[in-house]
C-alpha atoms as a PDB file:
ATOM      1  CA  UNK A   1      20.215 -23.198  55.738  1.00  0.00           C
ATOM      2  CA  UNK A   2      19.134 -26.422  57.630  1.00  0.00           C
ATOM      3  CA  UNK A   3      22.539 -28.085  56.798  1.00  0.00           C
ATOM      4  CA  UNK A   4      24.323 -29.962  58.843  1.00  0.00           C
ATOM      5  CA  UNK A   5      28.300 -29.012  59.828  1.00  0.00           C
ATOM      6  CA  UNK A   6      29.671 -32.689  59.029  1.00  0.00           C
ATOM      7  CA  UNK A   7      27.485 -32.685  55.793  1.00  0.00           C
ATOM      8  CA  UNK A   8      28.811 -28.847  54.684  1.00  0.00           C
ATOM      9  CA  UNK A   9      32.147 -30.202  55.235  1.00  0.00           C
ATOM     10  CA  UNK A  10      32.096 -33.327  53.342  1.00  0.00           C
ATOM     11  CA  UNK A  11      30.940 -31.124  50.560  1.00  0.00           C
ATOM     12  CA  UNK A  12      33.468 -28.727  50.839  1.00  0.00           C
ATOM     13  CA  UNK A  13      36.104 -32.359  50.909  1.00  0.00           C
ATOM     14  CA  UNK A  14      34.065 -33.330  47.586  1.00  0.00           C
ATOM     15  CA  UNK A  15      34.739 -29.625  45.675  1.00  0.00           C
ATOM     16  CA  UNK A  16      38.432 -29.590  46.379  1.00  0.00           C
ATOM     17  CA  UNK A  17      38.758 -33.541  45.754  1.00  0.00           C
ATOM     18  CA  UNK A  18      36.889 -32.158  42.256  1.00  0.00           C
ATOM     19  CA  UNK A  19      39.216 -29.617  41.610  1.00  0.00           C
ATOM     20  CA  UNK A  20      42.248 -31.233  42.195  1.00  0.00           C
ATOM     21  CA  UNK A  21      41.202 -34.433  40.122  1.00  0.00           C
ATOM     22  CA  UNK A  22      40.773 -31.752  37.196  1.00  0.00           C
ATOM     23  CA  UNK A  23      43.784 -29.973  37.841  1.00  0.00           C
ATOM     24  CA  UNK A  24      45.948 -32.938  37.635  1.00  0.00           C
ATOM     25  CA  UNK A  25      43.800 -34.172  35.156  1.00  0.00           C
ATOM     26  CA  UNK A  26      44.741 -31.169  32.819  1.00  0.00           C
ATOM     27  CA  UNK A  27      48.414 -31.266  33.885  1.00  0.00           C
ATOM     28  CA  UNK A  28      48.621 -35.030  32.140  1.00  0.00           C
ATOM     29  CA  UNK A  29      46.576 -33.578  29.210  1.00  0.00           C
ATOM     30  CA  UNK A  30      49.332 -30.766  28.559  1.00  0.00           C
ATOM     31  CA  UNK A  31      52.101 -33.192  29.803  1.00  0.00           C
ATOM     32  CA  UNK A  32      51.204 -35.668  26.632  1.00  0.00           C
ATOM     33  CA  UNK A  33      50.469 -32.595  24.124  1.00  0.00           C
ATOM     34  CA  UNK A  34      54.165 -31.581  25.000  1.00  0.00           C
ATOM     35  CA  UNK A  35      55.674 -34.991  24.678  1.00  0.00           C
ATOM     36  CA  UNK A  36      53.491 -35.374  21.146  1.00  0.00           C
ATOM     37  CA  UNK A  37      54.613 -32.125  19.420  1.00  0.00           C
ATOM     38  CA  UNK A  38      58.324 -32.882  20.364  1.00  0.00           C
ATOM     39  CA  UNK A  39      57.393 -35.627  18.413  1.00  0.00           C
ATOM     40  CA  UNK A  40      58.398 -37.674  21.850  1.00  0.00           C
ATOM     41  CA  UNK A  41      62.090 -35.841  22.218  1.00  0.00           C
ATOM     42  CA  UNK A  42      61.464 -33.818  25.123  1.00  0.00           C
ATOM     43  CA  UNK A  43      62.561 -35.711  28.725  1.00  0.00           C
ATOM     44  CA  UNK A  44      62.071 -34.309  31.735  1.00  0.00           C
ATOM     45  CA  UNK A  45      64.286 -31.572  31.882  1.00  0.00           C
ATOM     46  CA  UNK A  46      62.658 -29.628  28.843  1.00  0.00           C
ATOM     47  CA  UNK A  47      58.435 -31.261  29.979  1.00  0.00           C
ATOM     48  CA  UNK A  48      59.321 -29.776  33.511  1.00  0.00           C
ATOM     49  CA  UNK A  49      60.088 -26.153  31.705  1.00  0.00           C
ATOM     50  CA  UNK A  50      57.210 -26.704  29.178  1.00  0.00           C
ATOM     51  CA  UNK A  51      54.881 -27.219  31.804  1.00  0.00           C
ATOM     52  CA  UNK A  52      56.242 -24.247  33.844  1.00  0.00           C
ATOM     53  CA  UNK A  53      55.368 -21.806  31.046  1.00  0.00           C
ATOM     54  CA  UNK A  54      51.878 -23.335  31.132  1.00  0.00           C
ATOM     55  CA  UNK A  55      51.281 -22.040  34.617  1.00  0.00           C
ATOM     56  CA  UNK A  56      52.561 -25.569  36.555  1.00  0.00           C
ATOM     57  CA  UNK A  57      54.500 -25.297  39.071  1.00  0.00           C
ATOM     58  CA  UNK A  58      56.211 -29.113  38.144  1.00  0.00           C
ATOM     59  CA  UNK A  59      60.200 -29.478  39.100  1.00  0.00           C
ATOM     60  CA  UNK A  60      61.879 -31.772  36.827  1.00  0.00           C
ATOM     61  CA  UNK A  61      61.841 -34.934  39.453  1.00  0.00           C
ATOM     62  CA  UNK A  62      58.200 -34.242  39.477  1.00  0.00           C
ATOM     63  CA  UNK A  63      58.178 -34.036  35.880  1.00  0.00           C
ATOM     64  CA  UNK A  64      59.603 -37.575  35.309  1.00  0.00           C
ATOM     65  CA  UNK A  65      57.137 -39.365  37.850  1.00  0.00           C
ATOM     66  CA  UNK A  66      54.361 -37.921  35.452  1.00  0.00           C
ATOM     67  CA  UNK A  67      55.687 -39.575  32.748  1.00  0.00           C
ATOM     68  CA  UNK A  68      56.709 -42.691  34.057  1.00  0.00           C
ATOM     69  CA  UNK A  69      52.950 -42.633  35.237  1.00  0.00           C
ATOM     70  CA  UNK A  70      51.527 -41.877  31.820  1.00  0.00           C
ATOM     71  CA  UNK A  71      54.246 -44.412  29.797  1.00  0.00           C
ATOM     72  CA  UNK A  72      55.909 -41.712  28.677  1.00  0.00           C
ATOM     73  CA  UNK A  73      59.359 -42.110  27.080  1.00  0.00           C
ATOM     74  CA  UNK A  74      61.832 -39.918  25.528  1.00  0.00           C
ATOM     75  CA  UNK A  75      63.668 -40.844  22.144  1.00  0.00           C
ATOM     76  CA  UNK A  76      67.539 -41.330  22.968  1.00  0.00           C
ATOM     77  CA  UNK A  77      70.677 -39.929  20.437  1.00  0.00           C
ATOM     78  CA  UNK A  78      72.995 -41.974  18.518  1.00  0.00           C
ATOM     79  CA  UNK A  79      76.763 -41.182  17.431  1.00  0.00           C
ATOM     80  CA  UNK A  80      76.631 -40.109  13.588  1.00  0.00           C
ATOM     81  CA  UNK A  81      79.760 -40.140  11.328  1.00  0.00           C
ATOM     82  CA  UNK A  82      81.614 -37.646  10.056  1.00  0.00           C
ATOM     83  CA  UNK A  83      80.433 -36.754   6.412  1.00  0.00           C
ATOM     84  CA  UNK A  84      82.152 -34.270   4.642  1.00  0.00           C
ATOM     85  CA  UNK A  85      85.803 -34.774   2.876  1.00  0.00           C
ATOM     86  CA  UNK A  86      88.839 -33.174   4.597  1.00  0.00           C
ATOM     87  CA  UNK A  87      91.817 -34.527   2.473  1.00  0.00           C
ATOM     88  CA  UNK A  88      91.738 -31.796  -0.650  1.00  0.00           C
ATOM     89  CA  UNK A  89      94.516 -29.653  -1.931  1.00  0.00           C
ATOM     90  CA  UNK A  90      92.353 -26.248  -1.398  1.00  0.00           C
ATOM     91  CA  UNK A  91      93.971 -23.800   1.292  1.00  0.00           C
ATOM     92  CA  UNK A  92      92.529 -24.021   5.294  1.00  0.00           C
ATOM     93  CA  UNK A  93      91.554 -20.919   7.641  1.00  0.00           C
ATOM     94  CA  UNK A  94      92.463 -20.720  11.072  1.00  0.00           C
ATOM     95  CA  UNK A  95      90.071 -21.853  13.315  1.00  0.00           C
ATOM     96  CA  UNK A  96      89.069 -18.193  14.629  1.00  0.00           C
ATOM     97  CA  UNK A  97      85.803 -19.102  16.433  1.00  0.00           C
ATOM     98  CA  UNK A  98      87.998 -21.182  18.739  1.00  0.00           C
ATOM     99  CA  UNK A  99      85.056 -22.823  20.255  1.00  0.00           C
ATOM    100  CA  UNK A 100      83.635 -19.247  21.395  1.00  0.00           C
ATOM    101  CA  UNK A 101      79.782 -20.388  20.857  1.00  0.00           C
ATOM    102  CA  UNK A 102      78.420 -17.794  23.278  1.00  0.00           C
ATOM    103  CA  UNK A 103      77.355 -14.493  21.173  1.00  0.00           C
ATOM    104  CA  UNK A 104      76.038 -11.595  22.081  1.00  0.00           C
ATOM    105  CA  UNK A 105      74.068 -10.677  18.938  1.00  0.00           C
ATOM    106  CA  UNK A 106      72.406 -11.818  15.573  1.00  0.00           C
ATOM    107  CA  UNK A 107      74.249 -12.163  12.488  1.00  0.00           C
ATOM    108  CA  UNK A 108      77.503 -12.275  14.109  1.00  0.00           C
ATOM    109  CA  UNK A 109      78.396 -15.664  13.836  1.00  0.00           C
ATOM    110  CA  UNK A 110      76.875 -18.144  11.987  1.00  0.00           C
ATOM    111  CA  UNK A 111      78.290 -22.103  11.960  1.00  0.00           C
ATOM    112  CA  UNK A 112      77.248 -24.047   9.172  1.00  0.00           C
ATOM    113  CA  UNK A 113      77.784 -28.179   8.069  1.00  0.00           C
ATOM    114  CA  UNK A 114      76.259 -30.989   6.262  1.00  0.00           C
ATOM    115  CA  UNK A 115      74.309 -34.376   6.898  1.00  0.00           C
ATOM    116  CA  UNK A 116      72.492 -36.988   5.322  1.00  0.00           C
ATOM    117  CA  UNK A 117      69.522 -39.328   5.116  1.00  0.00           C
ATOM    118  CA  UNK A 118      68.651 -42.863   3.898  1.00  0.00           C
ATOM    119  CA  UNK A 119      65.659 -43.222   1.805  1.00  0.00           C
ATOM    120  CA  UNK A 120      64.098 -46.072  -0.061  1.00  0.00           C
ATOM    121  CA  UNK A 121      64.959 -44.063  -3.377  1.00  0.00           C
ATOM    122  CA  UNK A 122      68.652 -43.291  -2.080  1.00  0.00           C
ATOM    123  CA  UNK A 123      70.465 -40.603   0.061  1.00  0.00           C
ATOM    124  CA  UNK A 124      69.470 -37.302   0.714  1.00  0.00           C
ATOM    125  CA  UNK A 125      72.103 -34.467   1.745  1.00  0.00           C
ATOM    126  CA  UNK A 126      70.911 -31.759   4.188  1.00  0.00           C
ATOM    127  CA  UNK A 127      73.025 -28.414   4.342  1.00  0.00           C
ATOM    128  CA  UNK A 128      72.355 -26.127   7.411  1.00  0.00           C
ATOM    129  CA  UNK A 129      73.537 -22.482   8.626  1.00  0.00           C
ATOM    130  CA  UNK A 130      72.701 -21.830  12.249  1.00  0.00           C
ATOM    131  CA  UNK A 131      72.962 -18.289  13.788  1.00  0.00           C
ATOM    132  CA  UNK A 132      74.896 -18.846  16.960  1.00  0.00           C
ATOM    133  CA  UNK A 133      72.968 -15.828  19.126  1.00  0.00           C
ATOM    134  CA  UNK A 134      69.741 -17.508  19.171  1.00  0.00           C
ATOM    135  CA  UNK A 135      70.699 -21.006  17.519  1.00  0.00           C
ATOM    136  CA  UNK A 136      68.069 -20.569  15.220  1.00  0.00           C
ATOM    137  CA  UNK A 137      68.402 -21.991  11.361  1.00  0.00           C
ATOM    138  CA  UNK A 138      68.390 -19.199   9.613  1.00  0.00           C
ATOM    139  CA  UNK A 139      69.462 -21.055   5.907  1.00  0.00           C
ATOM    140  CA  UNK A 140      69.121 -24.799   4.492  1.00  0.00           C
ATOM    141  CA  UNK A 141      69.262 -26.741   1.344  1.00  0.00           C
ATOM    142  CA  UNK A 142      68.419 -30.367   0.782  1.00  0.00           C
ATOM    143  CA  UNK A 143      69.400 -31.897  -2.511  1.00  0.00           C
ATOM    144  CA  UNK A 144      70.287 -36.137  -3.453  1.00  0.00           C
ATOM    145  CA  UNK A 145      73.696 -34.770  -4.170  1.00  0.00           C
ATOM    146  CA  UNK A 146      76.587 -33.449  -1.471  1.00  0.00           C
ATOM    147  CA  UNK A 147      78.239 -31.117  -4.462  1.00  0.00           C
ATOM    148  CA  UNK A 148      78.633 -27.531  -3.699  1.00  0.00           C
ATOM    149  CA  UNK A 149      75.216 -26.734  -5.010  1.00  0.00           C
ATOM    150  CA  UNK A 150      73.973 -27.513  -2.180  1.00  0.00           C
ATOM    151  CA  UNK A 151      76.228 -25.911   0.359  1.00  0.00           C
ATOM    152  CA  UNK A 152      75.820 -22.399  -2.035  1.00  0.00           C
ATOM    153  CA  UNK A 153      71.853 -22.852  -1.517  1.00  0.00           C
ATOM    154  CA  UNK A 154      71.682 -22.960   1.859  1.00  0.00           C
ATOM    155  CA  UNK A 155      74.255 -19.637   2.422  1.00  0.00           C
ATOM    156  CA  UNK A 156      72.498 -17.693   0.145  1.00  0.00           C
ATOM    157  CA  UNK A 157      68.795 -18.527   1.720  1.00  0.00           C
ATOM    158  CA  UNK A 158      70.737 -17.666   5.356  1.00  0.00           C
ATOM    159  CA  UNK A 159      71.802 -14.078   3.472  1.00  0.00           C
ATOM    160  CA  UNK A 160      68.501 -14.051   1.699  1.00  0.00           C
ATOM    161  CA  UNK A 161      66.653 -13.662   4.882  1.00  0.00           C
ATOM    162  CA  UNK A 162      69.010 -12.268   7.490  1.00  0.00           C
ATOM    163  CA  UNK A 163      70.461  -9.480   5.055  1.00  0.00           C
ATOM    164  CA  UNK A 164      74.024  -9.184   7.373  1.00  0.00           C
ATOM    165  CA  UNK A 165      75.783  -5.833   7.085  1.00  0.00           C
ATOM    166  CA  UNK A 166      78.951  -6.507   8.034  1.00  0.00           C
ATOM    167  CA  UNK A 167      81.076  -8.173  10.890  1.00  0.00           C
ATOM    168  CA  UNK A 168      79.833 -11.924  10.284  1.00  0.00           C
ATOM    169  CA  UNK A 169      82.187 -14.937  10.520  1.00  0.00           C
ATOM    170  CA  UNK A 170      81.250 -18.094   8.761  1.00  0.00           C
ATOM    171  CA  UNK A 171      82.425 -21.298  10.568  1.00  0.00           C
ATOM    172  CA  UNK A 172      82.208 -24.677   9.394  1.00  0.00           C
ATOM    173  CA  UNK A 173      85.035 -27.782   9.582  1.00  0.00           C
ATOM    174  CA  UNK A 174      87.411 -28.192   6.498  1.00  0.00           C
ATOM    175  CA  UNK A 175      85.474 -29.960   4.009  1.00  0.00           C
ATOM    176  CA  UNK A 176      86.167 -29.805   0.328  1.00  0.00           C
ATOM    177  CA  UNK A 177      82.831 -27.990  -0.093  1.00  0.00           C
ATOM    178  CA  UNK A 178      83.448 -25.382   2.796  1.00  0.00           C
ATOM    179  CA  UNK A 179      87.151 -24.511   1.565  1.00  0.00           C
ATOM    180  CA  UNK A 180      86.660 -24.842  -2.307  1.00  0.00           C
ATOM    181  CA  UNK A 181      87.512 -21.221  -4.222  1.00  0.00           C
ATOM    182  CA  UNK A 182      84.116 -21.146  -5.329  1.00  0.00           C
ATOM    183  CA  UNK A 183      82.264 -21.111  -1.868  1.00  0.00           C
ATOM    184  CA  UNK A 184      85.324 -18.744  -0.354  1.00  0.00           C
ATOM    185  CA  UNK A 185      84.597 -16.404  -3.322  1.00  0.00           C
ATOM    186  CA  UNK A 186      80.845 -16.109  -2.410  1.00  0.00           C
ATOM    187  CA  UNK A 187      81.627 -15.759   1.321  1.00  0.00           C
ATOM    188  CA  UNK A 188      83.982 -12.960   0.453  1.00  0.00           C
ATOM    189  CA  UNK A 189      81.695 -11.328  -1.901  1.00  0.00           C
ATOM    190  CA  UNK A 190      79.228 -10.690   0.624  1.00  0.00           C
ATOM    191  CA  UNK A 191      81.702  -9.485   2.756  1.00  0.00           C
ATOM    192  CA  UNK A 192      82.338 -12.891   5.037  1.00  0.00           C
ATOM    193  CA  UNK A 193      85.122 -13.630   7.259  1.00  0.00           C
ATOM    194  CA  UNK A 194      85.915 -17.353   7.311  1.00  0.00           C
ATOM    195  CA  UNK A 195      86.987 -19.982   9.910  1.00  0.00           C
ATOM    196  CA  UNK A 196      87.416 -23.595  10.319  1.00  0.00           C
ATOM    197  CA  UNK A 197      87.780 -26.466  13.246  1.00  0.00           C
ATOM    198  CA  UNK A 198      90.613 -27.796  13.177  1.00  0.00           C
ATOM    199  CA  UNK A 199      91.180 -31.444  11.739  1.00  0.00           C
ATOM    200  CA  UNK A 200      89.269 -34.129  12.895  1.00  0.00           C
ATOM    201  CA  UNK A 201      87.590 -32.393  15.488  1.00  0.00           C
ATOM    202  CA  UNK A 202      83.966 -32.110  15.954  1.00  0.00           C
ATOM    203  CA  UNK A 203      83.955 -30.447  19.159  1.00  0.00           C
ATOM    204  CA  UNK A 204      85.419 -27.128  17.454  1.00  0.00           C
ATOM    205  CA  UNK A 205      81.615 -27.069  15.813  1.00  0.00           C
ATOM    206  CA  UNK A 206      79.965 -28.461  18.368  1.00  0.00           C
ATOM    207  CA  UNK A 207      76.742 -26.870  18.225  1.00  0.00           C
ATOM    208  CA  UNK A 208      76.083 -27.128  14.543  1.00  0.00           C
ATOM    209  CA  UNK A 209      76.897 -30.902  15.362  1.00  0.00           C
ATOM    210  CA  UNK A 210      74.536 -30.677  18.431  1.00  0.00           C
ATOM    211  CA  UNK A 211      71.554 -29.755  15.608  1.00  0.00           C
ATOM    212  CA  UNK A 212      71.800 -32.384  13.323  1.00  0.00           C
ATOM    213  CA  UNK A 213      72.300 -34.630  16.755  1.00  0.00           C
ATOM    214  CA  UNK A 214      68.973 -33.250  17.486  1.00  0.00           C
ATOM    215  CA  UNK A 215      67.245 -33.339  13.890  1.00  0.00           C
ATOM    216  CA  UNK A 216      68.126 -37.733  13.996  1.00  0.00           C
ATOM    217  CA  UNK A 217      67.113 -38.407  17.721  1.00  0.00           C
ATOM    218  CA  UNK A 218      64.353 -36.496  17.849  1.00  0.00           C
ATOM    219  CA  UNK A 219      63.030 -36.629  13.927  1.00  0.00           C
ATOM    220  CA  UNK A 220      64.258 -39.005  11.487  1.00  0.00           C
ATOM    221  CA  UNK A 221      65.818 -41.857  14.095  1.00  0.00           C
ATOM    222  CA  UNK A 222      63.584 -45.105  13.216  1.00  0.00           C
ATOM    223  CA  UNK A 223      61.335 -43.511  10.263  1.00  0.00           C
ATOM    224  CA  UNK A 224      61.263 -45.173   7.084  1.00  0.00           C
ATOM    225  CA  UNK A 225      61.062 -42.852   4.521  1.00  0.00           C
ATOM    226  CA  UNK A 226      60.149 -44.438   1.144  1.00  0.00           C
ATOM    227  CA  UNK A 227      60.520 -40.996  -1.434  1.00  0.00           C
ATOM    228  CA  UNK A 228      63.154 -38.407  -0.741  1.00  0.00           C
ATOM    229  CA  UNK A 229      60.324 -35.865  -0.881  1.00  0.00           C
ATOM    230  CA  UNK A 230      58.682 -37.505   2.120  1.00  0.00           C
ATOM    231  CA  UNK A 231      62.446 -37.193   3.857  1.00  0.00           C
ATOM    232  CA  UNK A 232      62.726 -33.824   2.965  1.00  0.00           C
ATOM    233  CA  UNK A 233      59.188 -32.550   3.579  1.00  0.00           C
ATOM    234  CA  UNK A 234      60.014 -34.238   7.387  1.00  0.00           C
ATOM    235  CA  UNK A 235      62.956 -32.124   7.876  1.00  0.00           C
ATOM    236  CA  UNK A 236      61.710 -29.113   6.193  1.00  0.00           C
ATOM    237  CA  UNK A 237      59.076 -29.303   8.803  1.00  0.00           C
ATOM    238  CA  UNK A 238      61.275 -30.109  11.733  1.00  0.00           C
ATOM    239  CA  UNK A 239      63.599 -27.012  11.179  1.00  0.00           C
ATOM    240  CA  UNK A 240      60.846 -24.434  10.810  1.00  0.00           C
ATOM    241  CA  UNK A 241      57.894 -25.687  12.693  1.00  0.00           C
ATOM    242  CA  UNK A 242      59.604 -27.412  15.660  1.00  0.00           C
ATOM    243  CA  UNK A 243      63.229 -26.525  16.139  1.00  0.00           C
ATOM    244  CA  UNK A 244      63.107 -23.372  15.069  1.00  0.00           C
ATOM    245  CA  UNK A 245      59.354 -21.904  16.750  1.00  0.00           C
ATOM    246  CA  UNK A 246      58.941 -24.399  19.725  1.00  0.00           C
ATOM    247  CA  UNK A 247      61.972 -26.758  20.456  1.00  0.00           C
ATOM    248  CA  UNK A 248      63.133 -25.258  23.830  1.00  0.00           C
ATOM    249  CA  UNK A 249      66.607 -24.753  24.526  1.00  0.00           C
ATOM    250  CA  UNK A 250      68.515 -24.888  27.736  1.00  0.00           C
ATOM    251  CA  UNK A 251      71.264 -22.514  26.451  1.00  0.00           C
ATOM    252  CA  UNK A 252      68.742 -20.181  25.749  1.00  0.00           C
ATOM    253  CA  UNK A 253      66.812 -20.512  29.225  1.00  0.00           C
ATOM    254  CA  UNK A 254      64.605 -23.010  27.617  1.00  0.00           C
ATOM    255  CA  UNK A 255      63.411 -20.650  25.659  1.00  0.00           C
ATOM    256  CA  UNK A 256      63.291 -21.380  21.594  1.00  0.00           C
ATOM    257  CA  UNK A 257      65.277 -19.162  19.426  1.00  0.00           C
ATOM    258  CA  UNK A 258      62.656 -17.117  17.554  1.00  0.00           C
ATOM    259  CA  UNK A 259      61.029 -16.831  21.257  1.00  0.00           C
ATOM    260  CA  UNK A 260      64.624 -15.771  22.046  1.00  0.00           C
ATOM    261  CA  UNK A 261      65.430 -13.270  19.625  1.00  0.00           C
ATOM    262  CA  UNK A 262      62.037 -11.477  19.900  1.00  0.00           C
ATOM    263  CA  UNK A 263      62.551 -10.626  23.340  1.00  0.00           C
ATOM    264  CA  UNK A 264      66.291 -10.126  22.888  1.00  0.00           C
ATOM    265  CA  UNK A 265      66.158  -8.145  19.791  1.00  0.00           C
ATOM    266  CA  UNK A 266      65.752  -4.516  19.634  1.00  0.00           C
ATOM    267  CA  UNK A 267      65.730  -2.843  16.348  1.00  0.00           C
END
């Protein structure tokens, strides 16, 4: 072909130089999507296993370098406060769950609490029950009140949609809302067994802390919401668009829980 060696191989040098460049190039493209749709929560750990299911083969060290390259930097958590009211005269459950988060199936054992939000217009109240197989939300209420209301709302969307038959133990701390006769009557009607952490201590529901943790570092830390329908649109969106489809979790082999249960789930 009249072509030189030296010149064949300089172009040969130029075509992999060209692929790599756009290789790498694509790598910080999916790298900054990742980071922007964990609405900048993800750090390396989670980017490393993100990028991994996009066909990169990046280690977490690897992964940080990339981001410290592209000014990439992940939100950090805060301590929250406890908010729900333990001194009440209603009766308390044993704490039956005894920190046993690992579960081998849906609708076994679901953990449940409540949070809040400031908003120009006031506080907003968030209620959440979380299925501890697959740590996906499966019920939530949001209301400017922390009555039970809103504790009832967010039960009876989490038996709305997972329809339990049976063998299901609620957990939650010892609230006034949690242990009132009205919200132990509706557990029990629906055929509910009931525990609680013991007093003061957070680390007996640990994971449904861990979630609102997440919800506030990765979500609503440093927004200014001026209506409590812009708050609650936000968190509405977090829950079932993010946390609930994408967010990946390391207990679940940084996998997300709907991604979990459908390939753990055989009906």
């Amino acid at each position: 072909m009249q072509v030189h060696r030296s010149g064949y191989y300089n172009y040969l040098k130029q075509m992999i130089s060209m692929a790599t460049n756009e290789k790498v190039n694509n790598l910080i493209i999916d790298l900054k999507t990742l980071h922007r749709q964990s609405d900048k929560s993800y750090g390396s750990r989670r980017i490393s296993e993100g990028l991994k299911a996009k066909g990169y083969n990046v280690g977490r060290y690897r992964a940080r370098s990339l981001m410290r390259e592209a000014n990439l930097v992940c939100k950090q958590r805060r301590r929250f406060r406890v908010t729900t009211q333990s001194n009440h005269a209603f009766p308390i459950v044993e704490n039956k769950l005894n920190r046993k988060f690992t579960v081998n199936r849906p609708n076994h054992v679901w953990v449940a609490d409540i949070t809040y939000l400031w908003t120009r217009e006031g506080w907003i109240y968030i209620s959440a029950v979380l299925d501890l197989f697959s740590r996906r939300v499966v019920g939530w209420s949001i209301a400017n009140h922390m009555r039970e209301g809103l504790i009832h709302d967010a039960l009876l969307l989490a038996i709305g949609r997972r329809t339990p038959k049976g063998n299901l133990m609620h957990h939650s701390d010892r609230g006034s809302q949690y242990a009132s006769n009205d919200y132990r009557s509706l557990l029990k009607d629906h055929g509910i067994d009931v525990s609680m952490s013991r007093k003061g201590n957070c680390w007996d529901n640990a994971v449904m802390e861990r979630f609102f943790g997440s919800l506030k570092s990765e979500r609503t830390n440093n927004k200014i919401y001026y209506t409590r329908e812009e708050a609650r649109a936000d968190v509405i969106n977090y829950i079932e668009m993010f946390y609930n489809c994408e967010r990946l979790h390391s207990t679940l082999g940084y996998r997300s829980p709907m991604q979990y249960e459908e390939e753990n789930c055989h009906s």
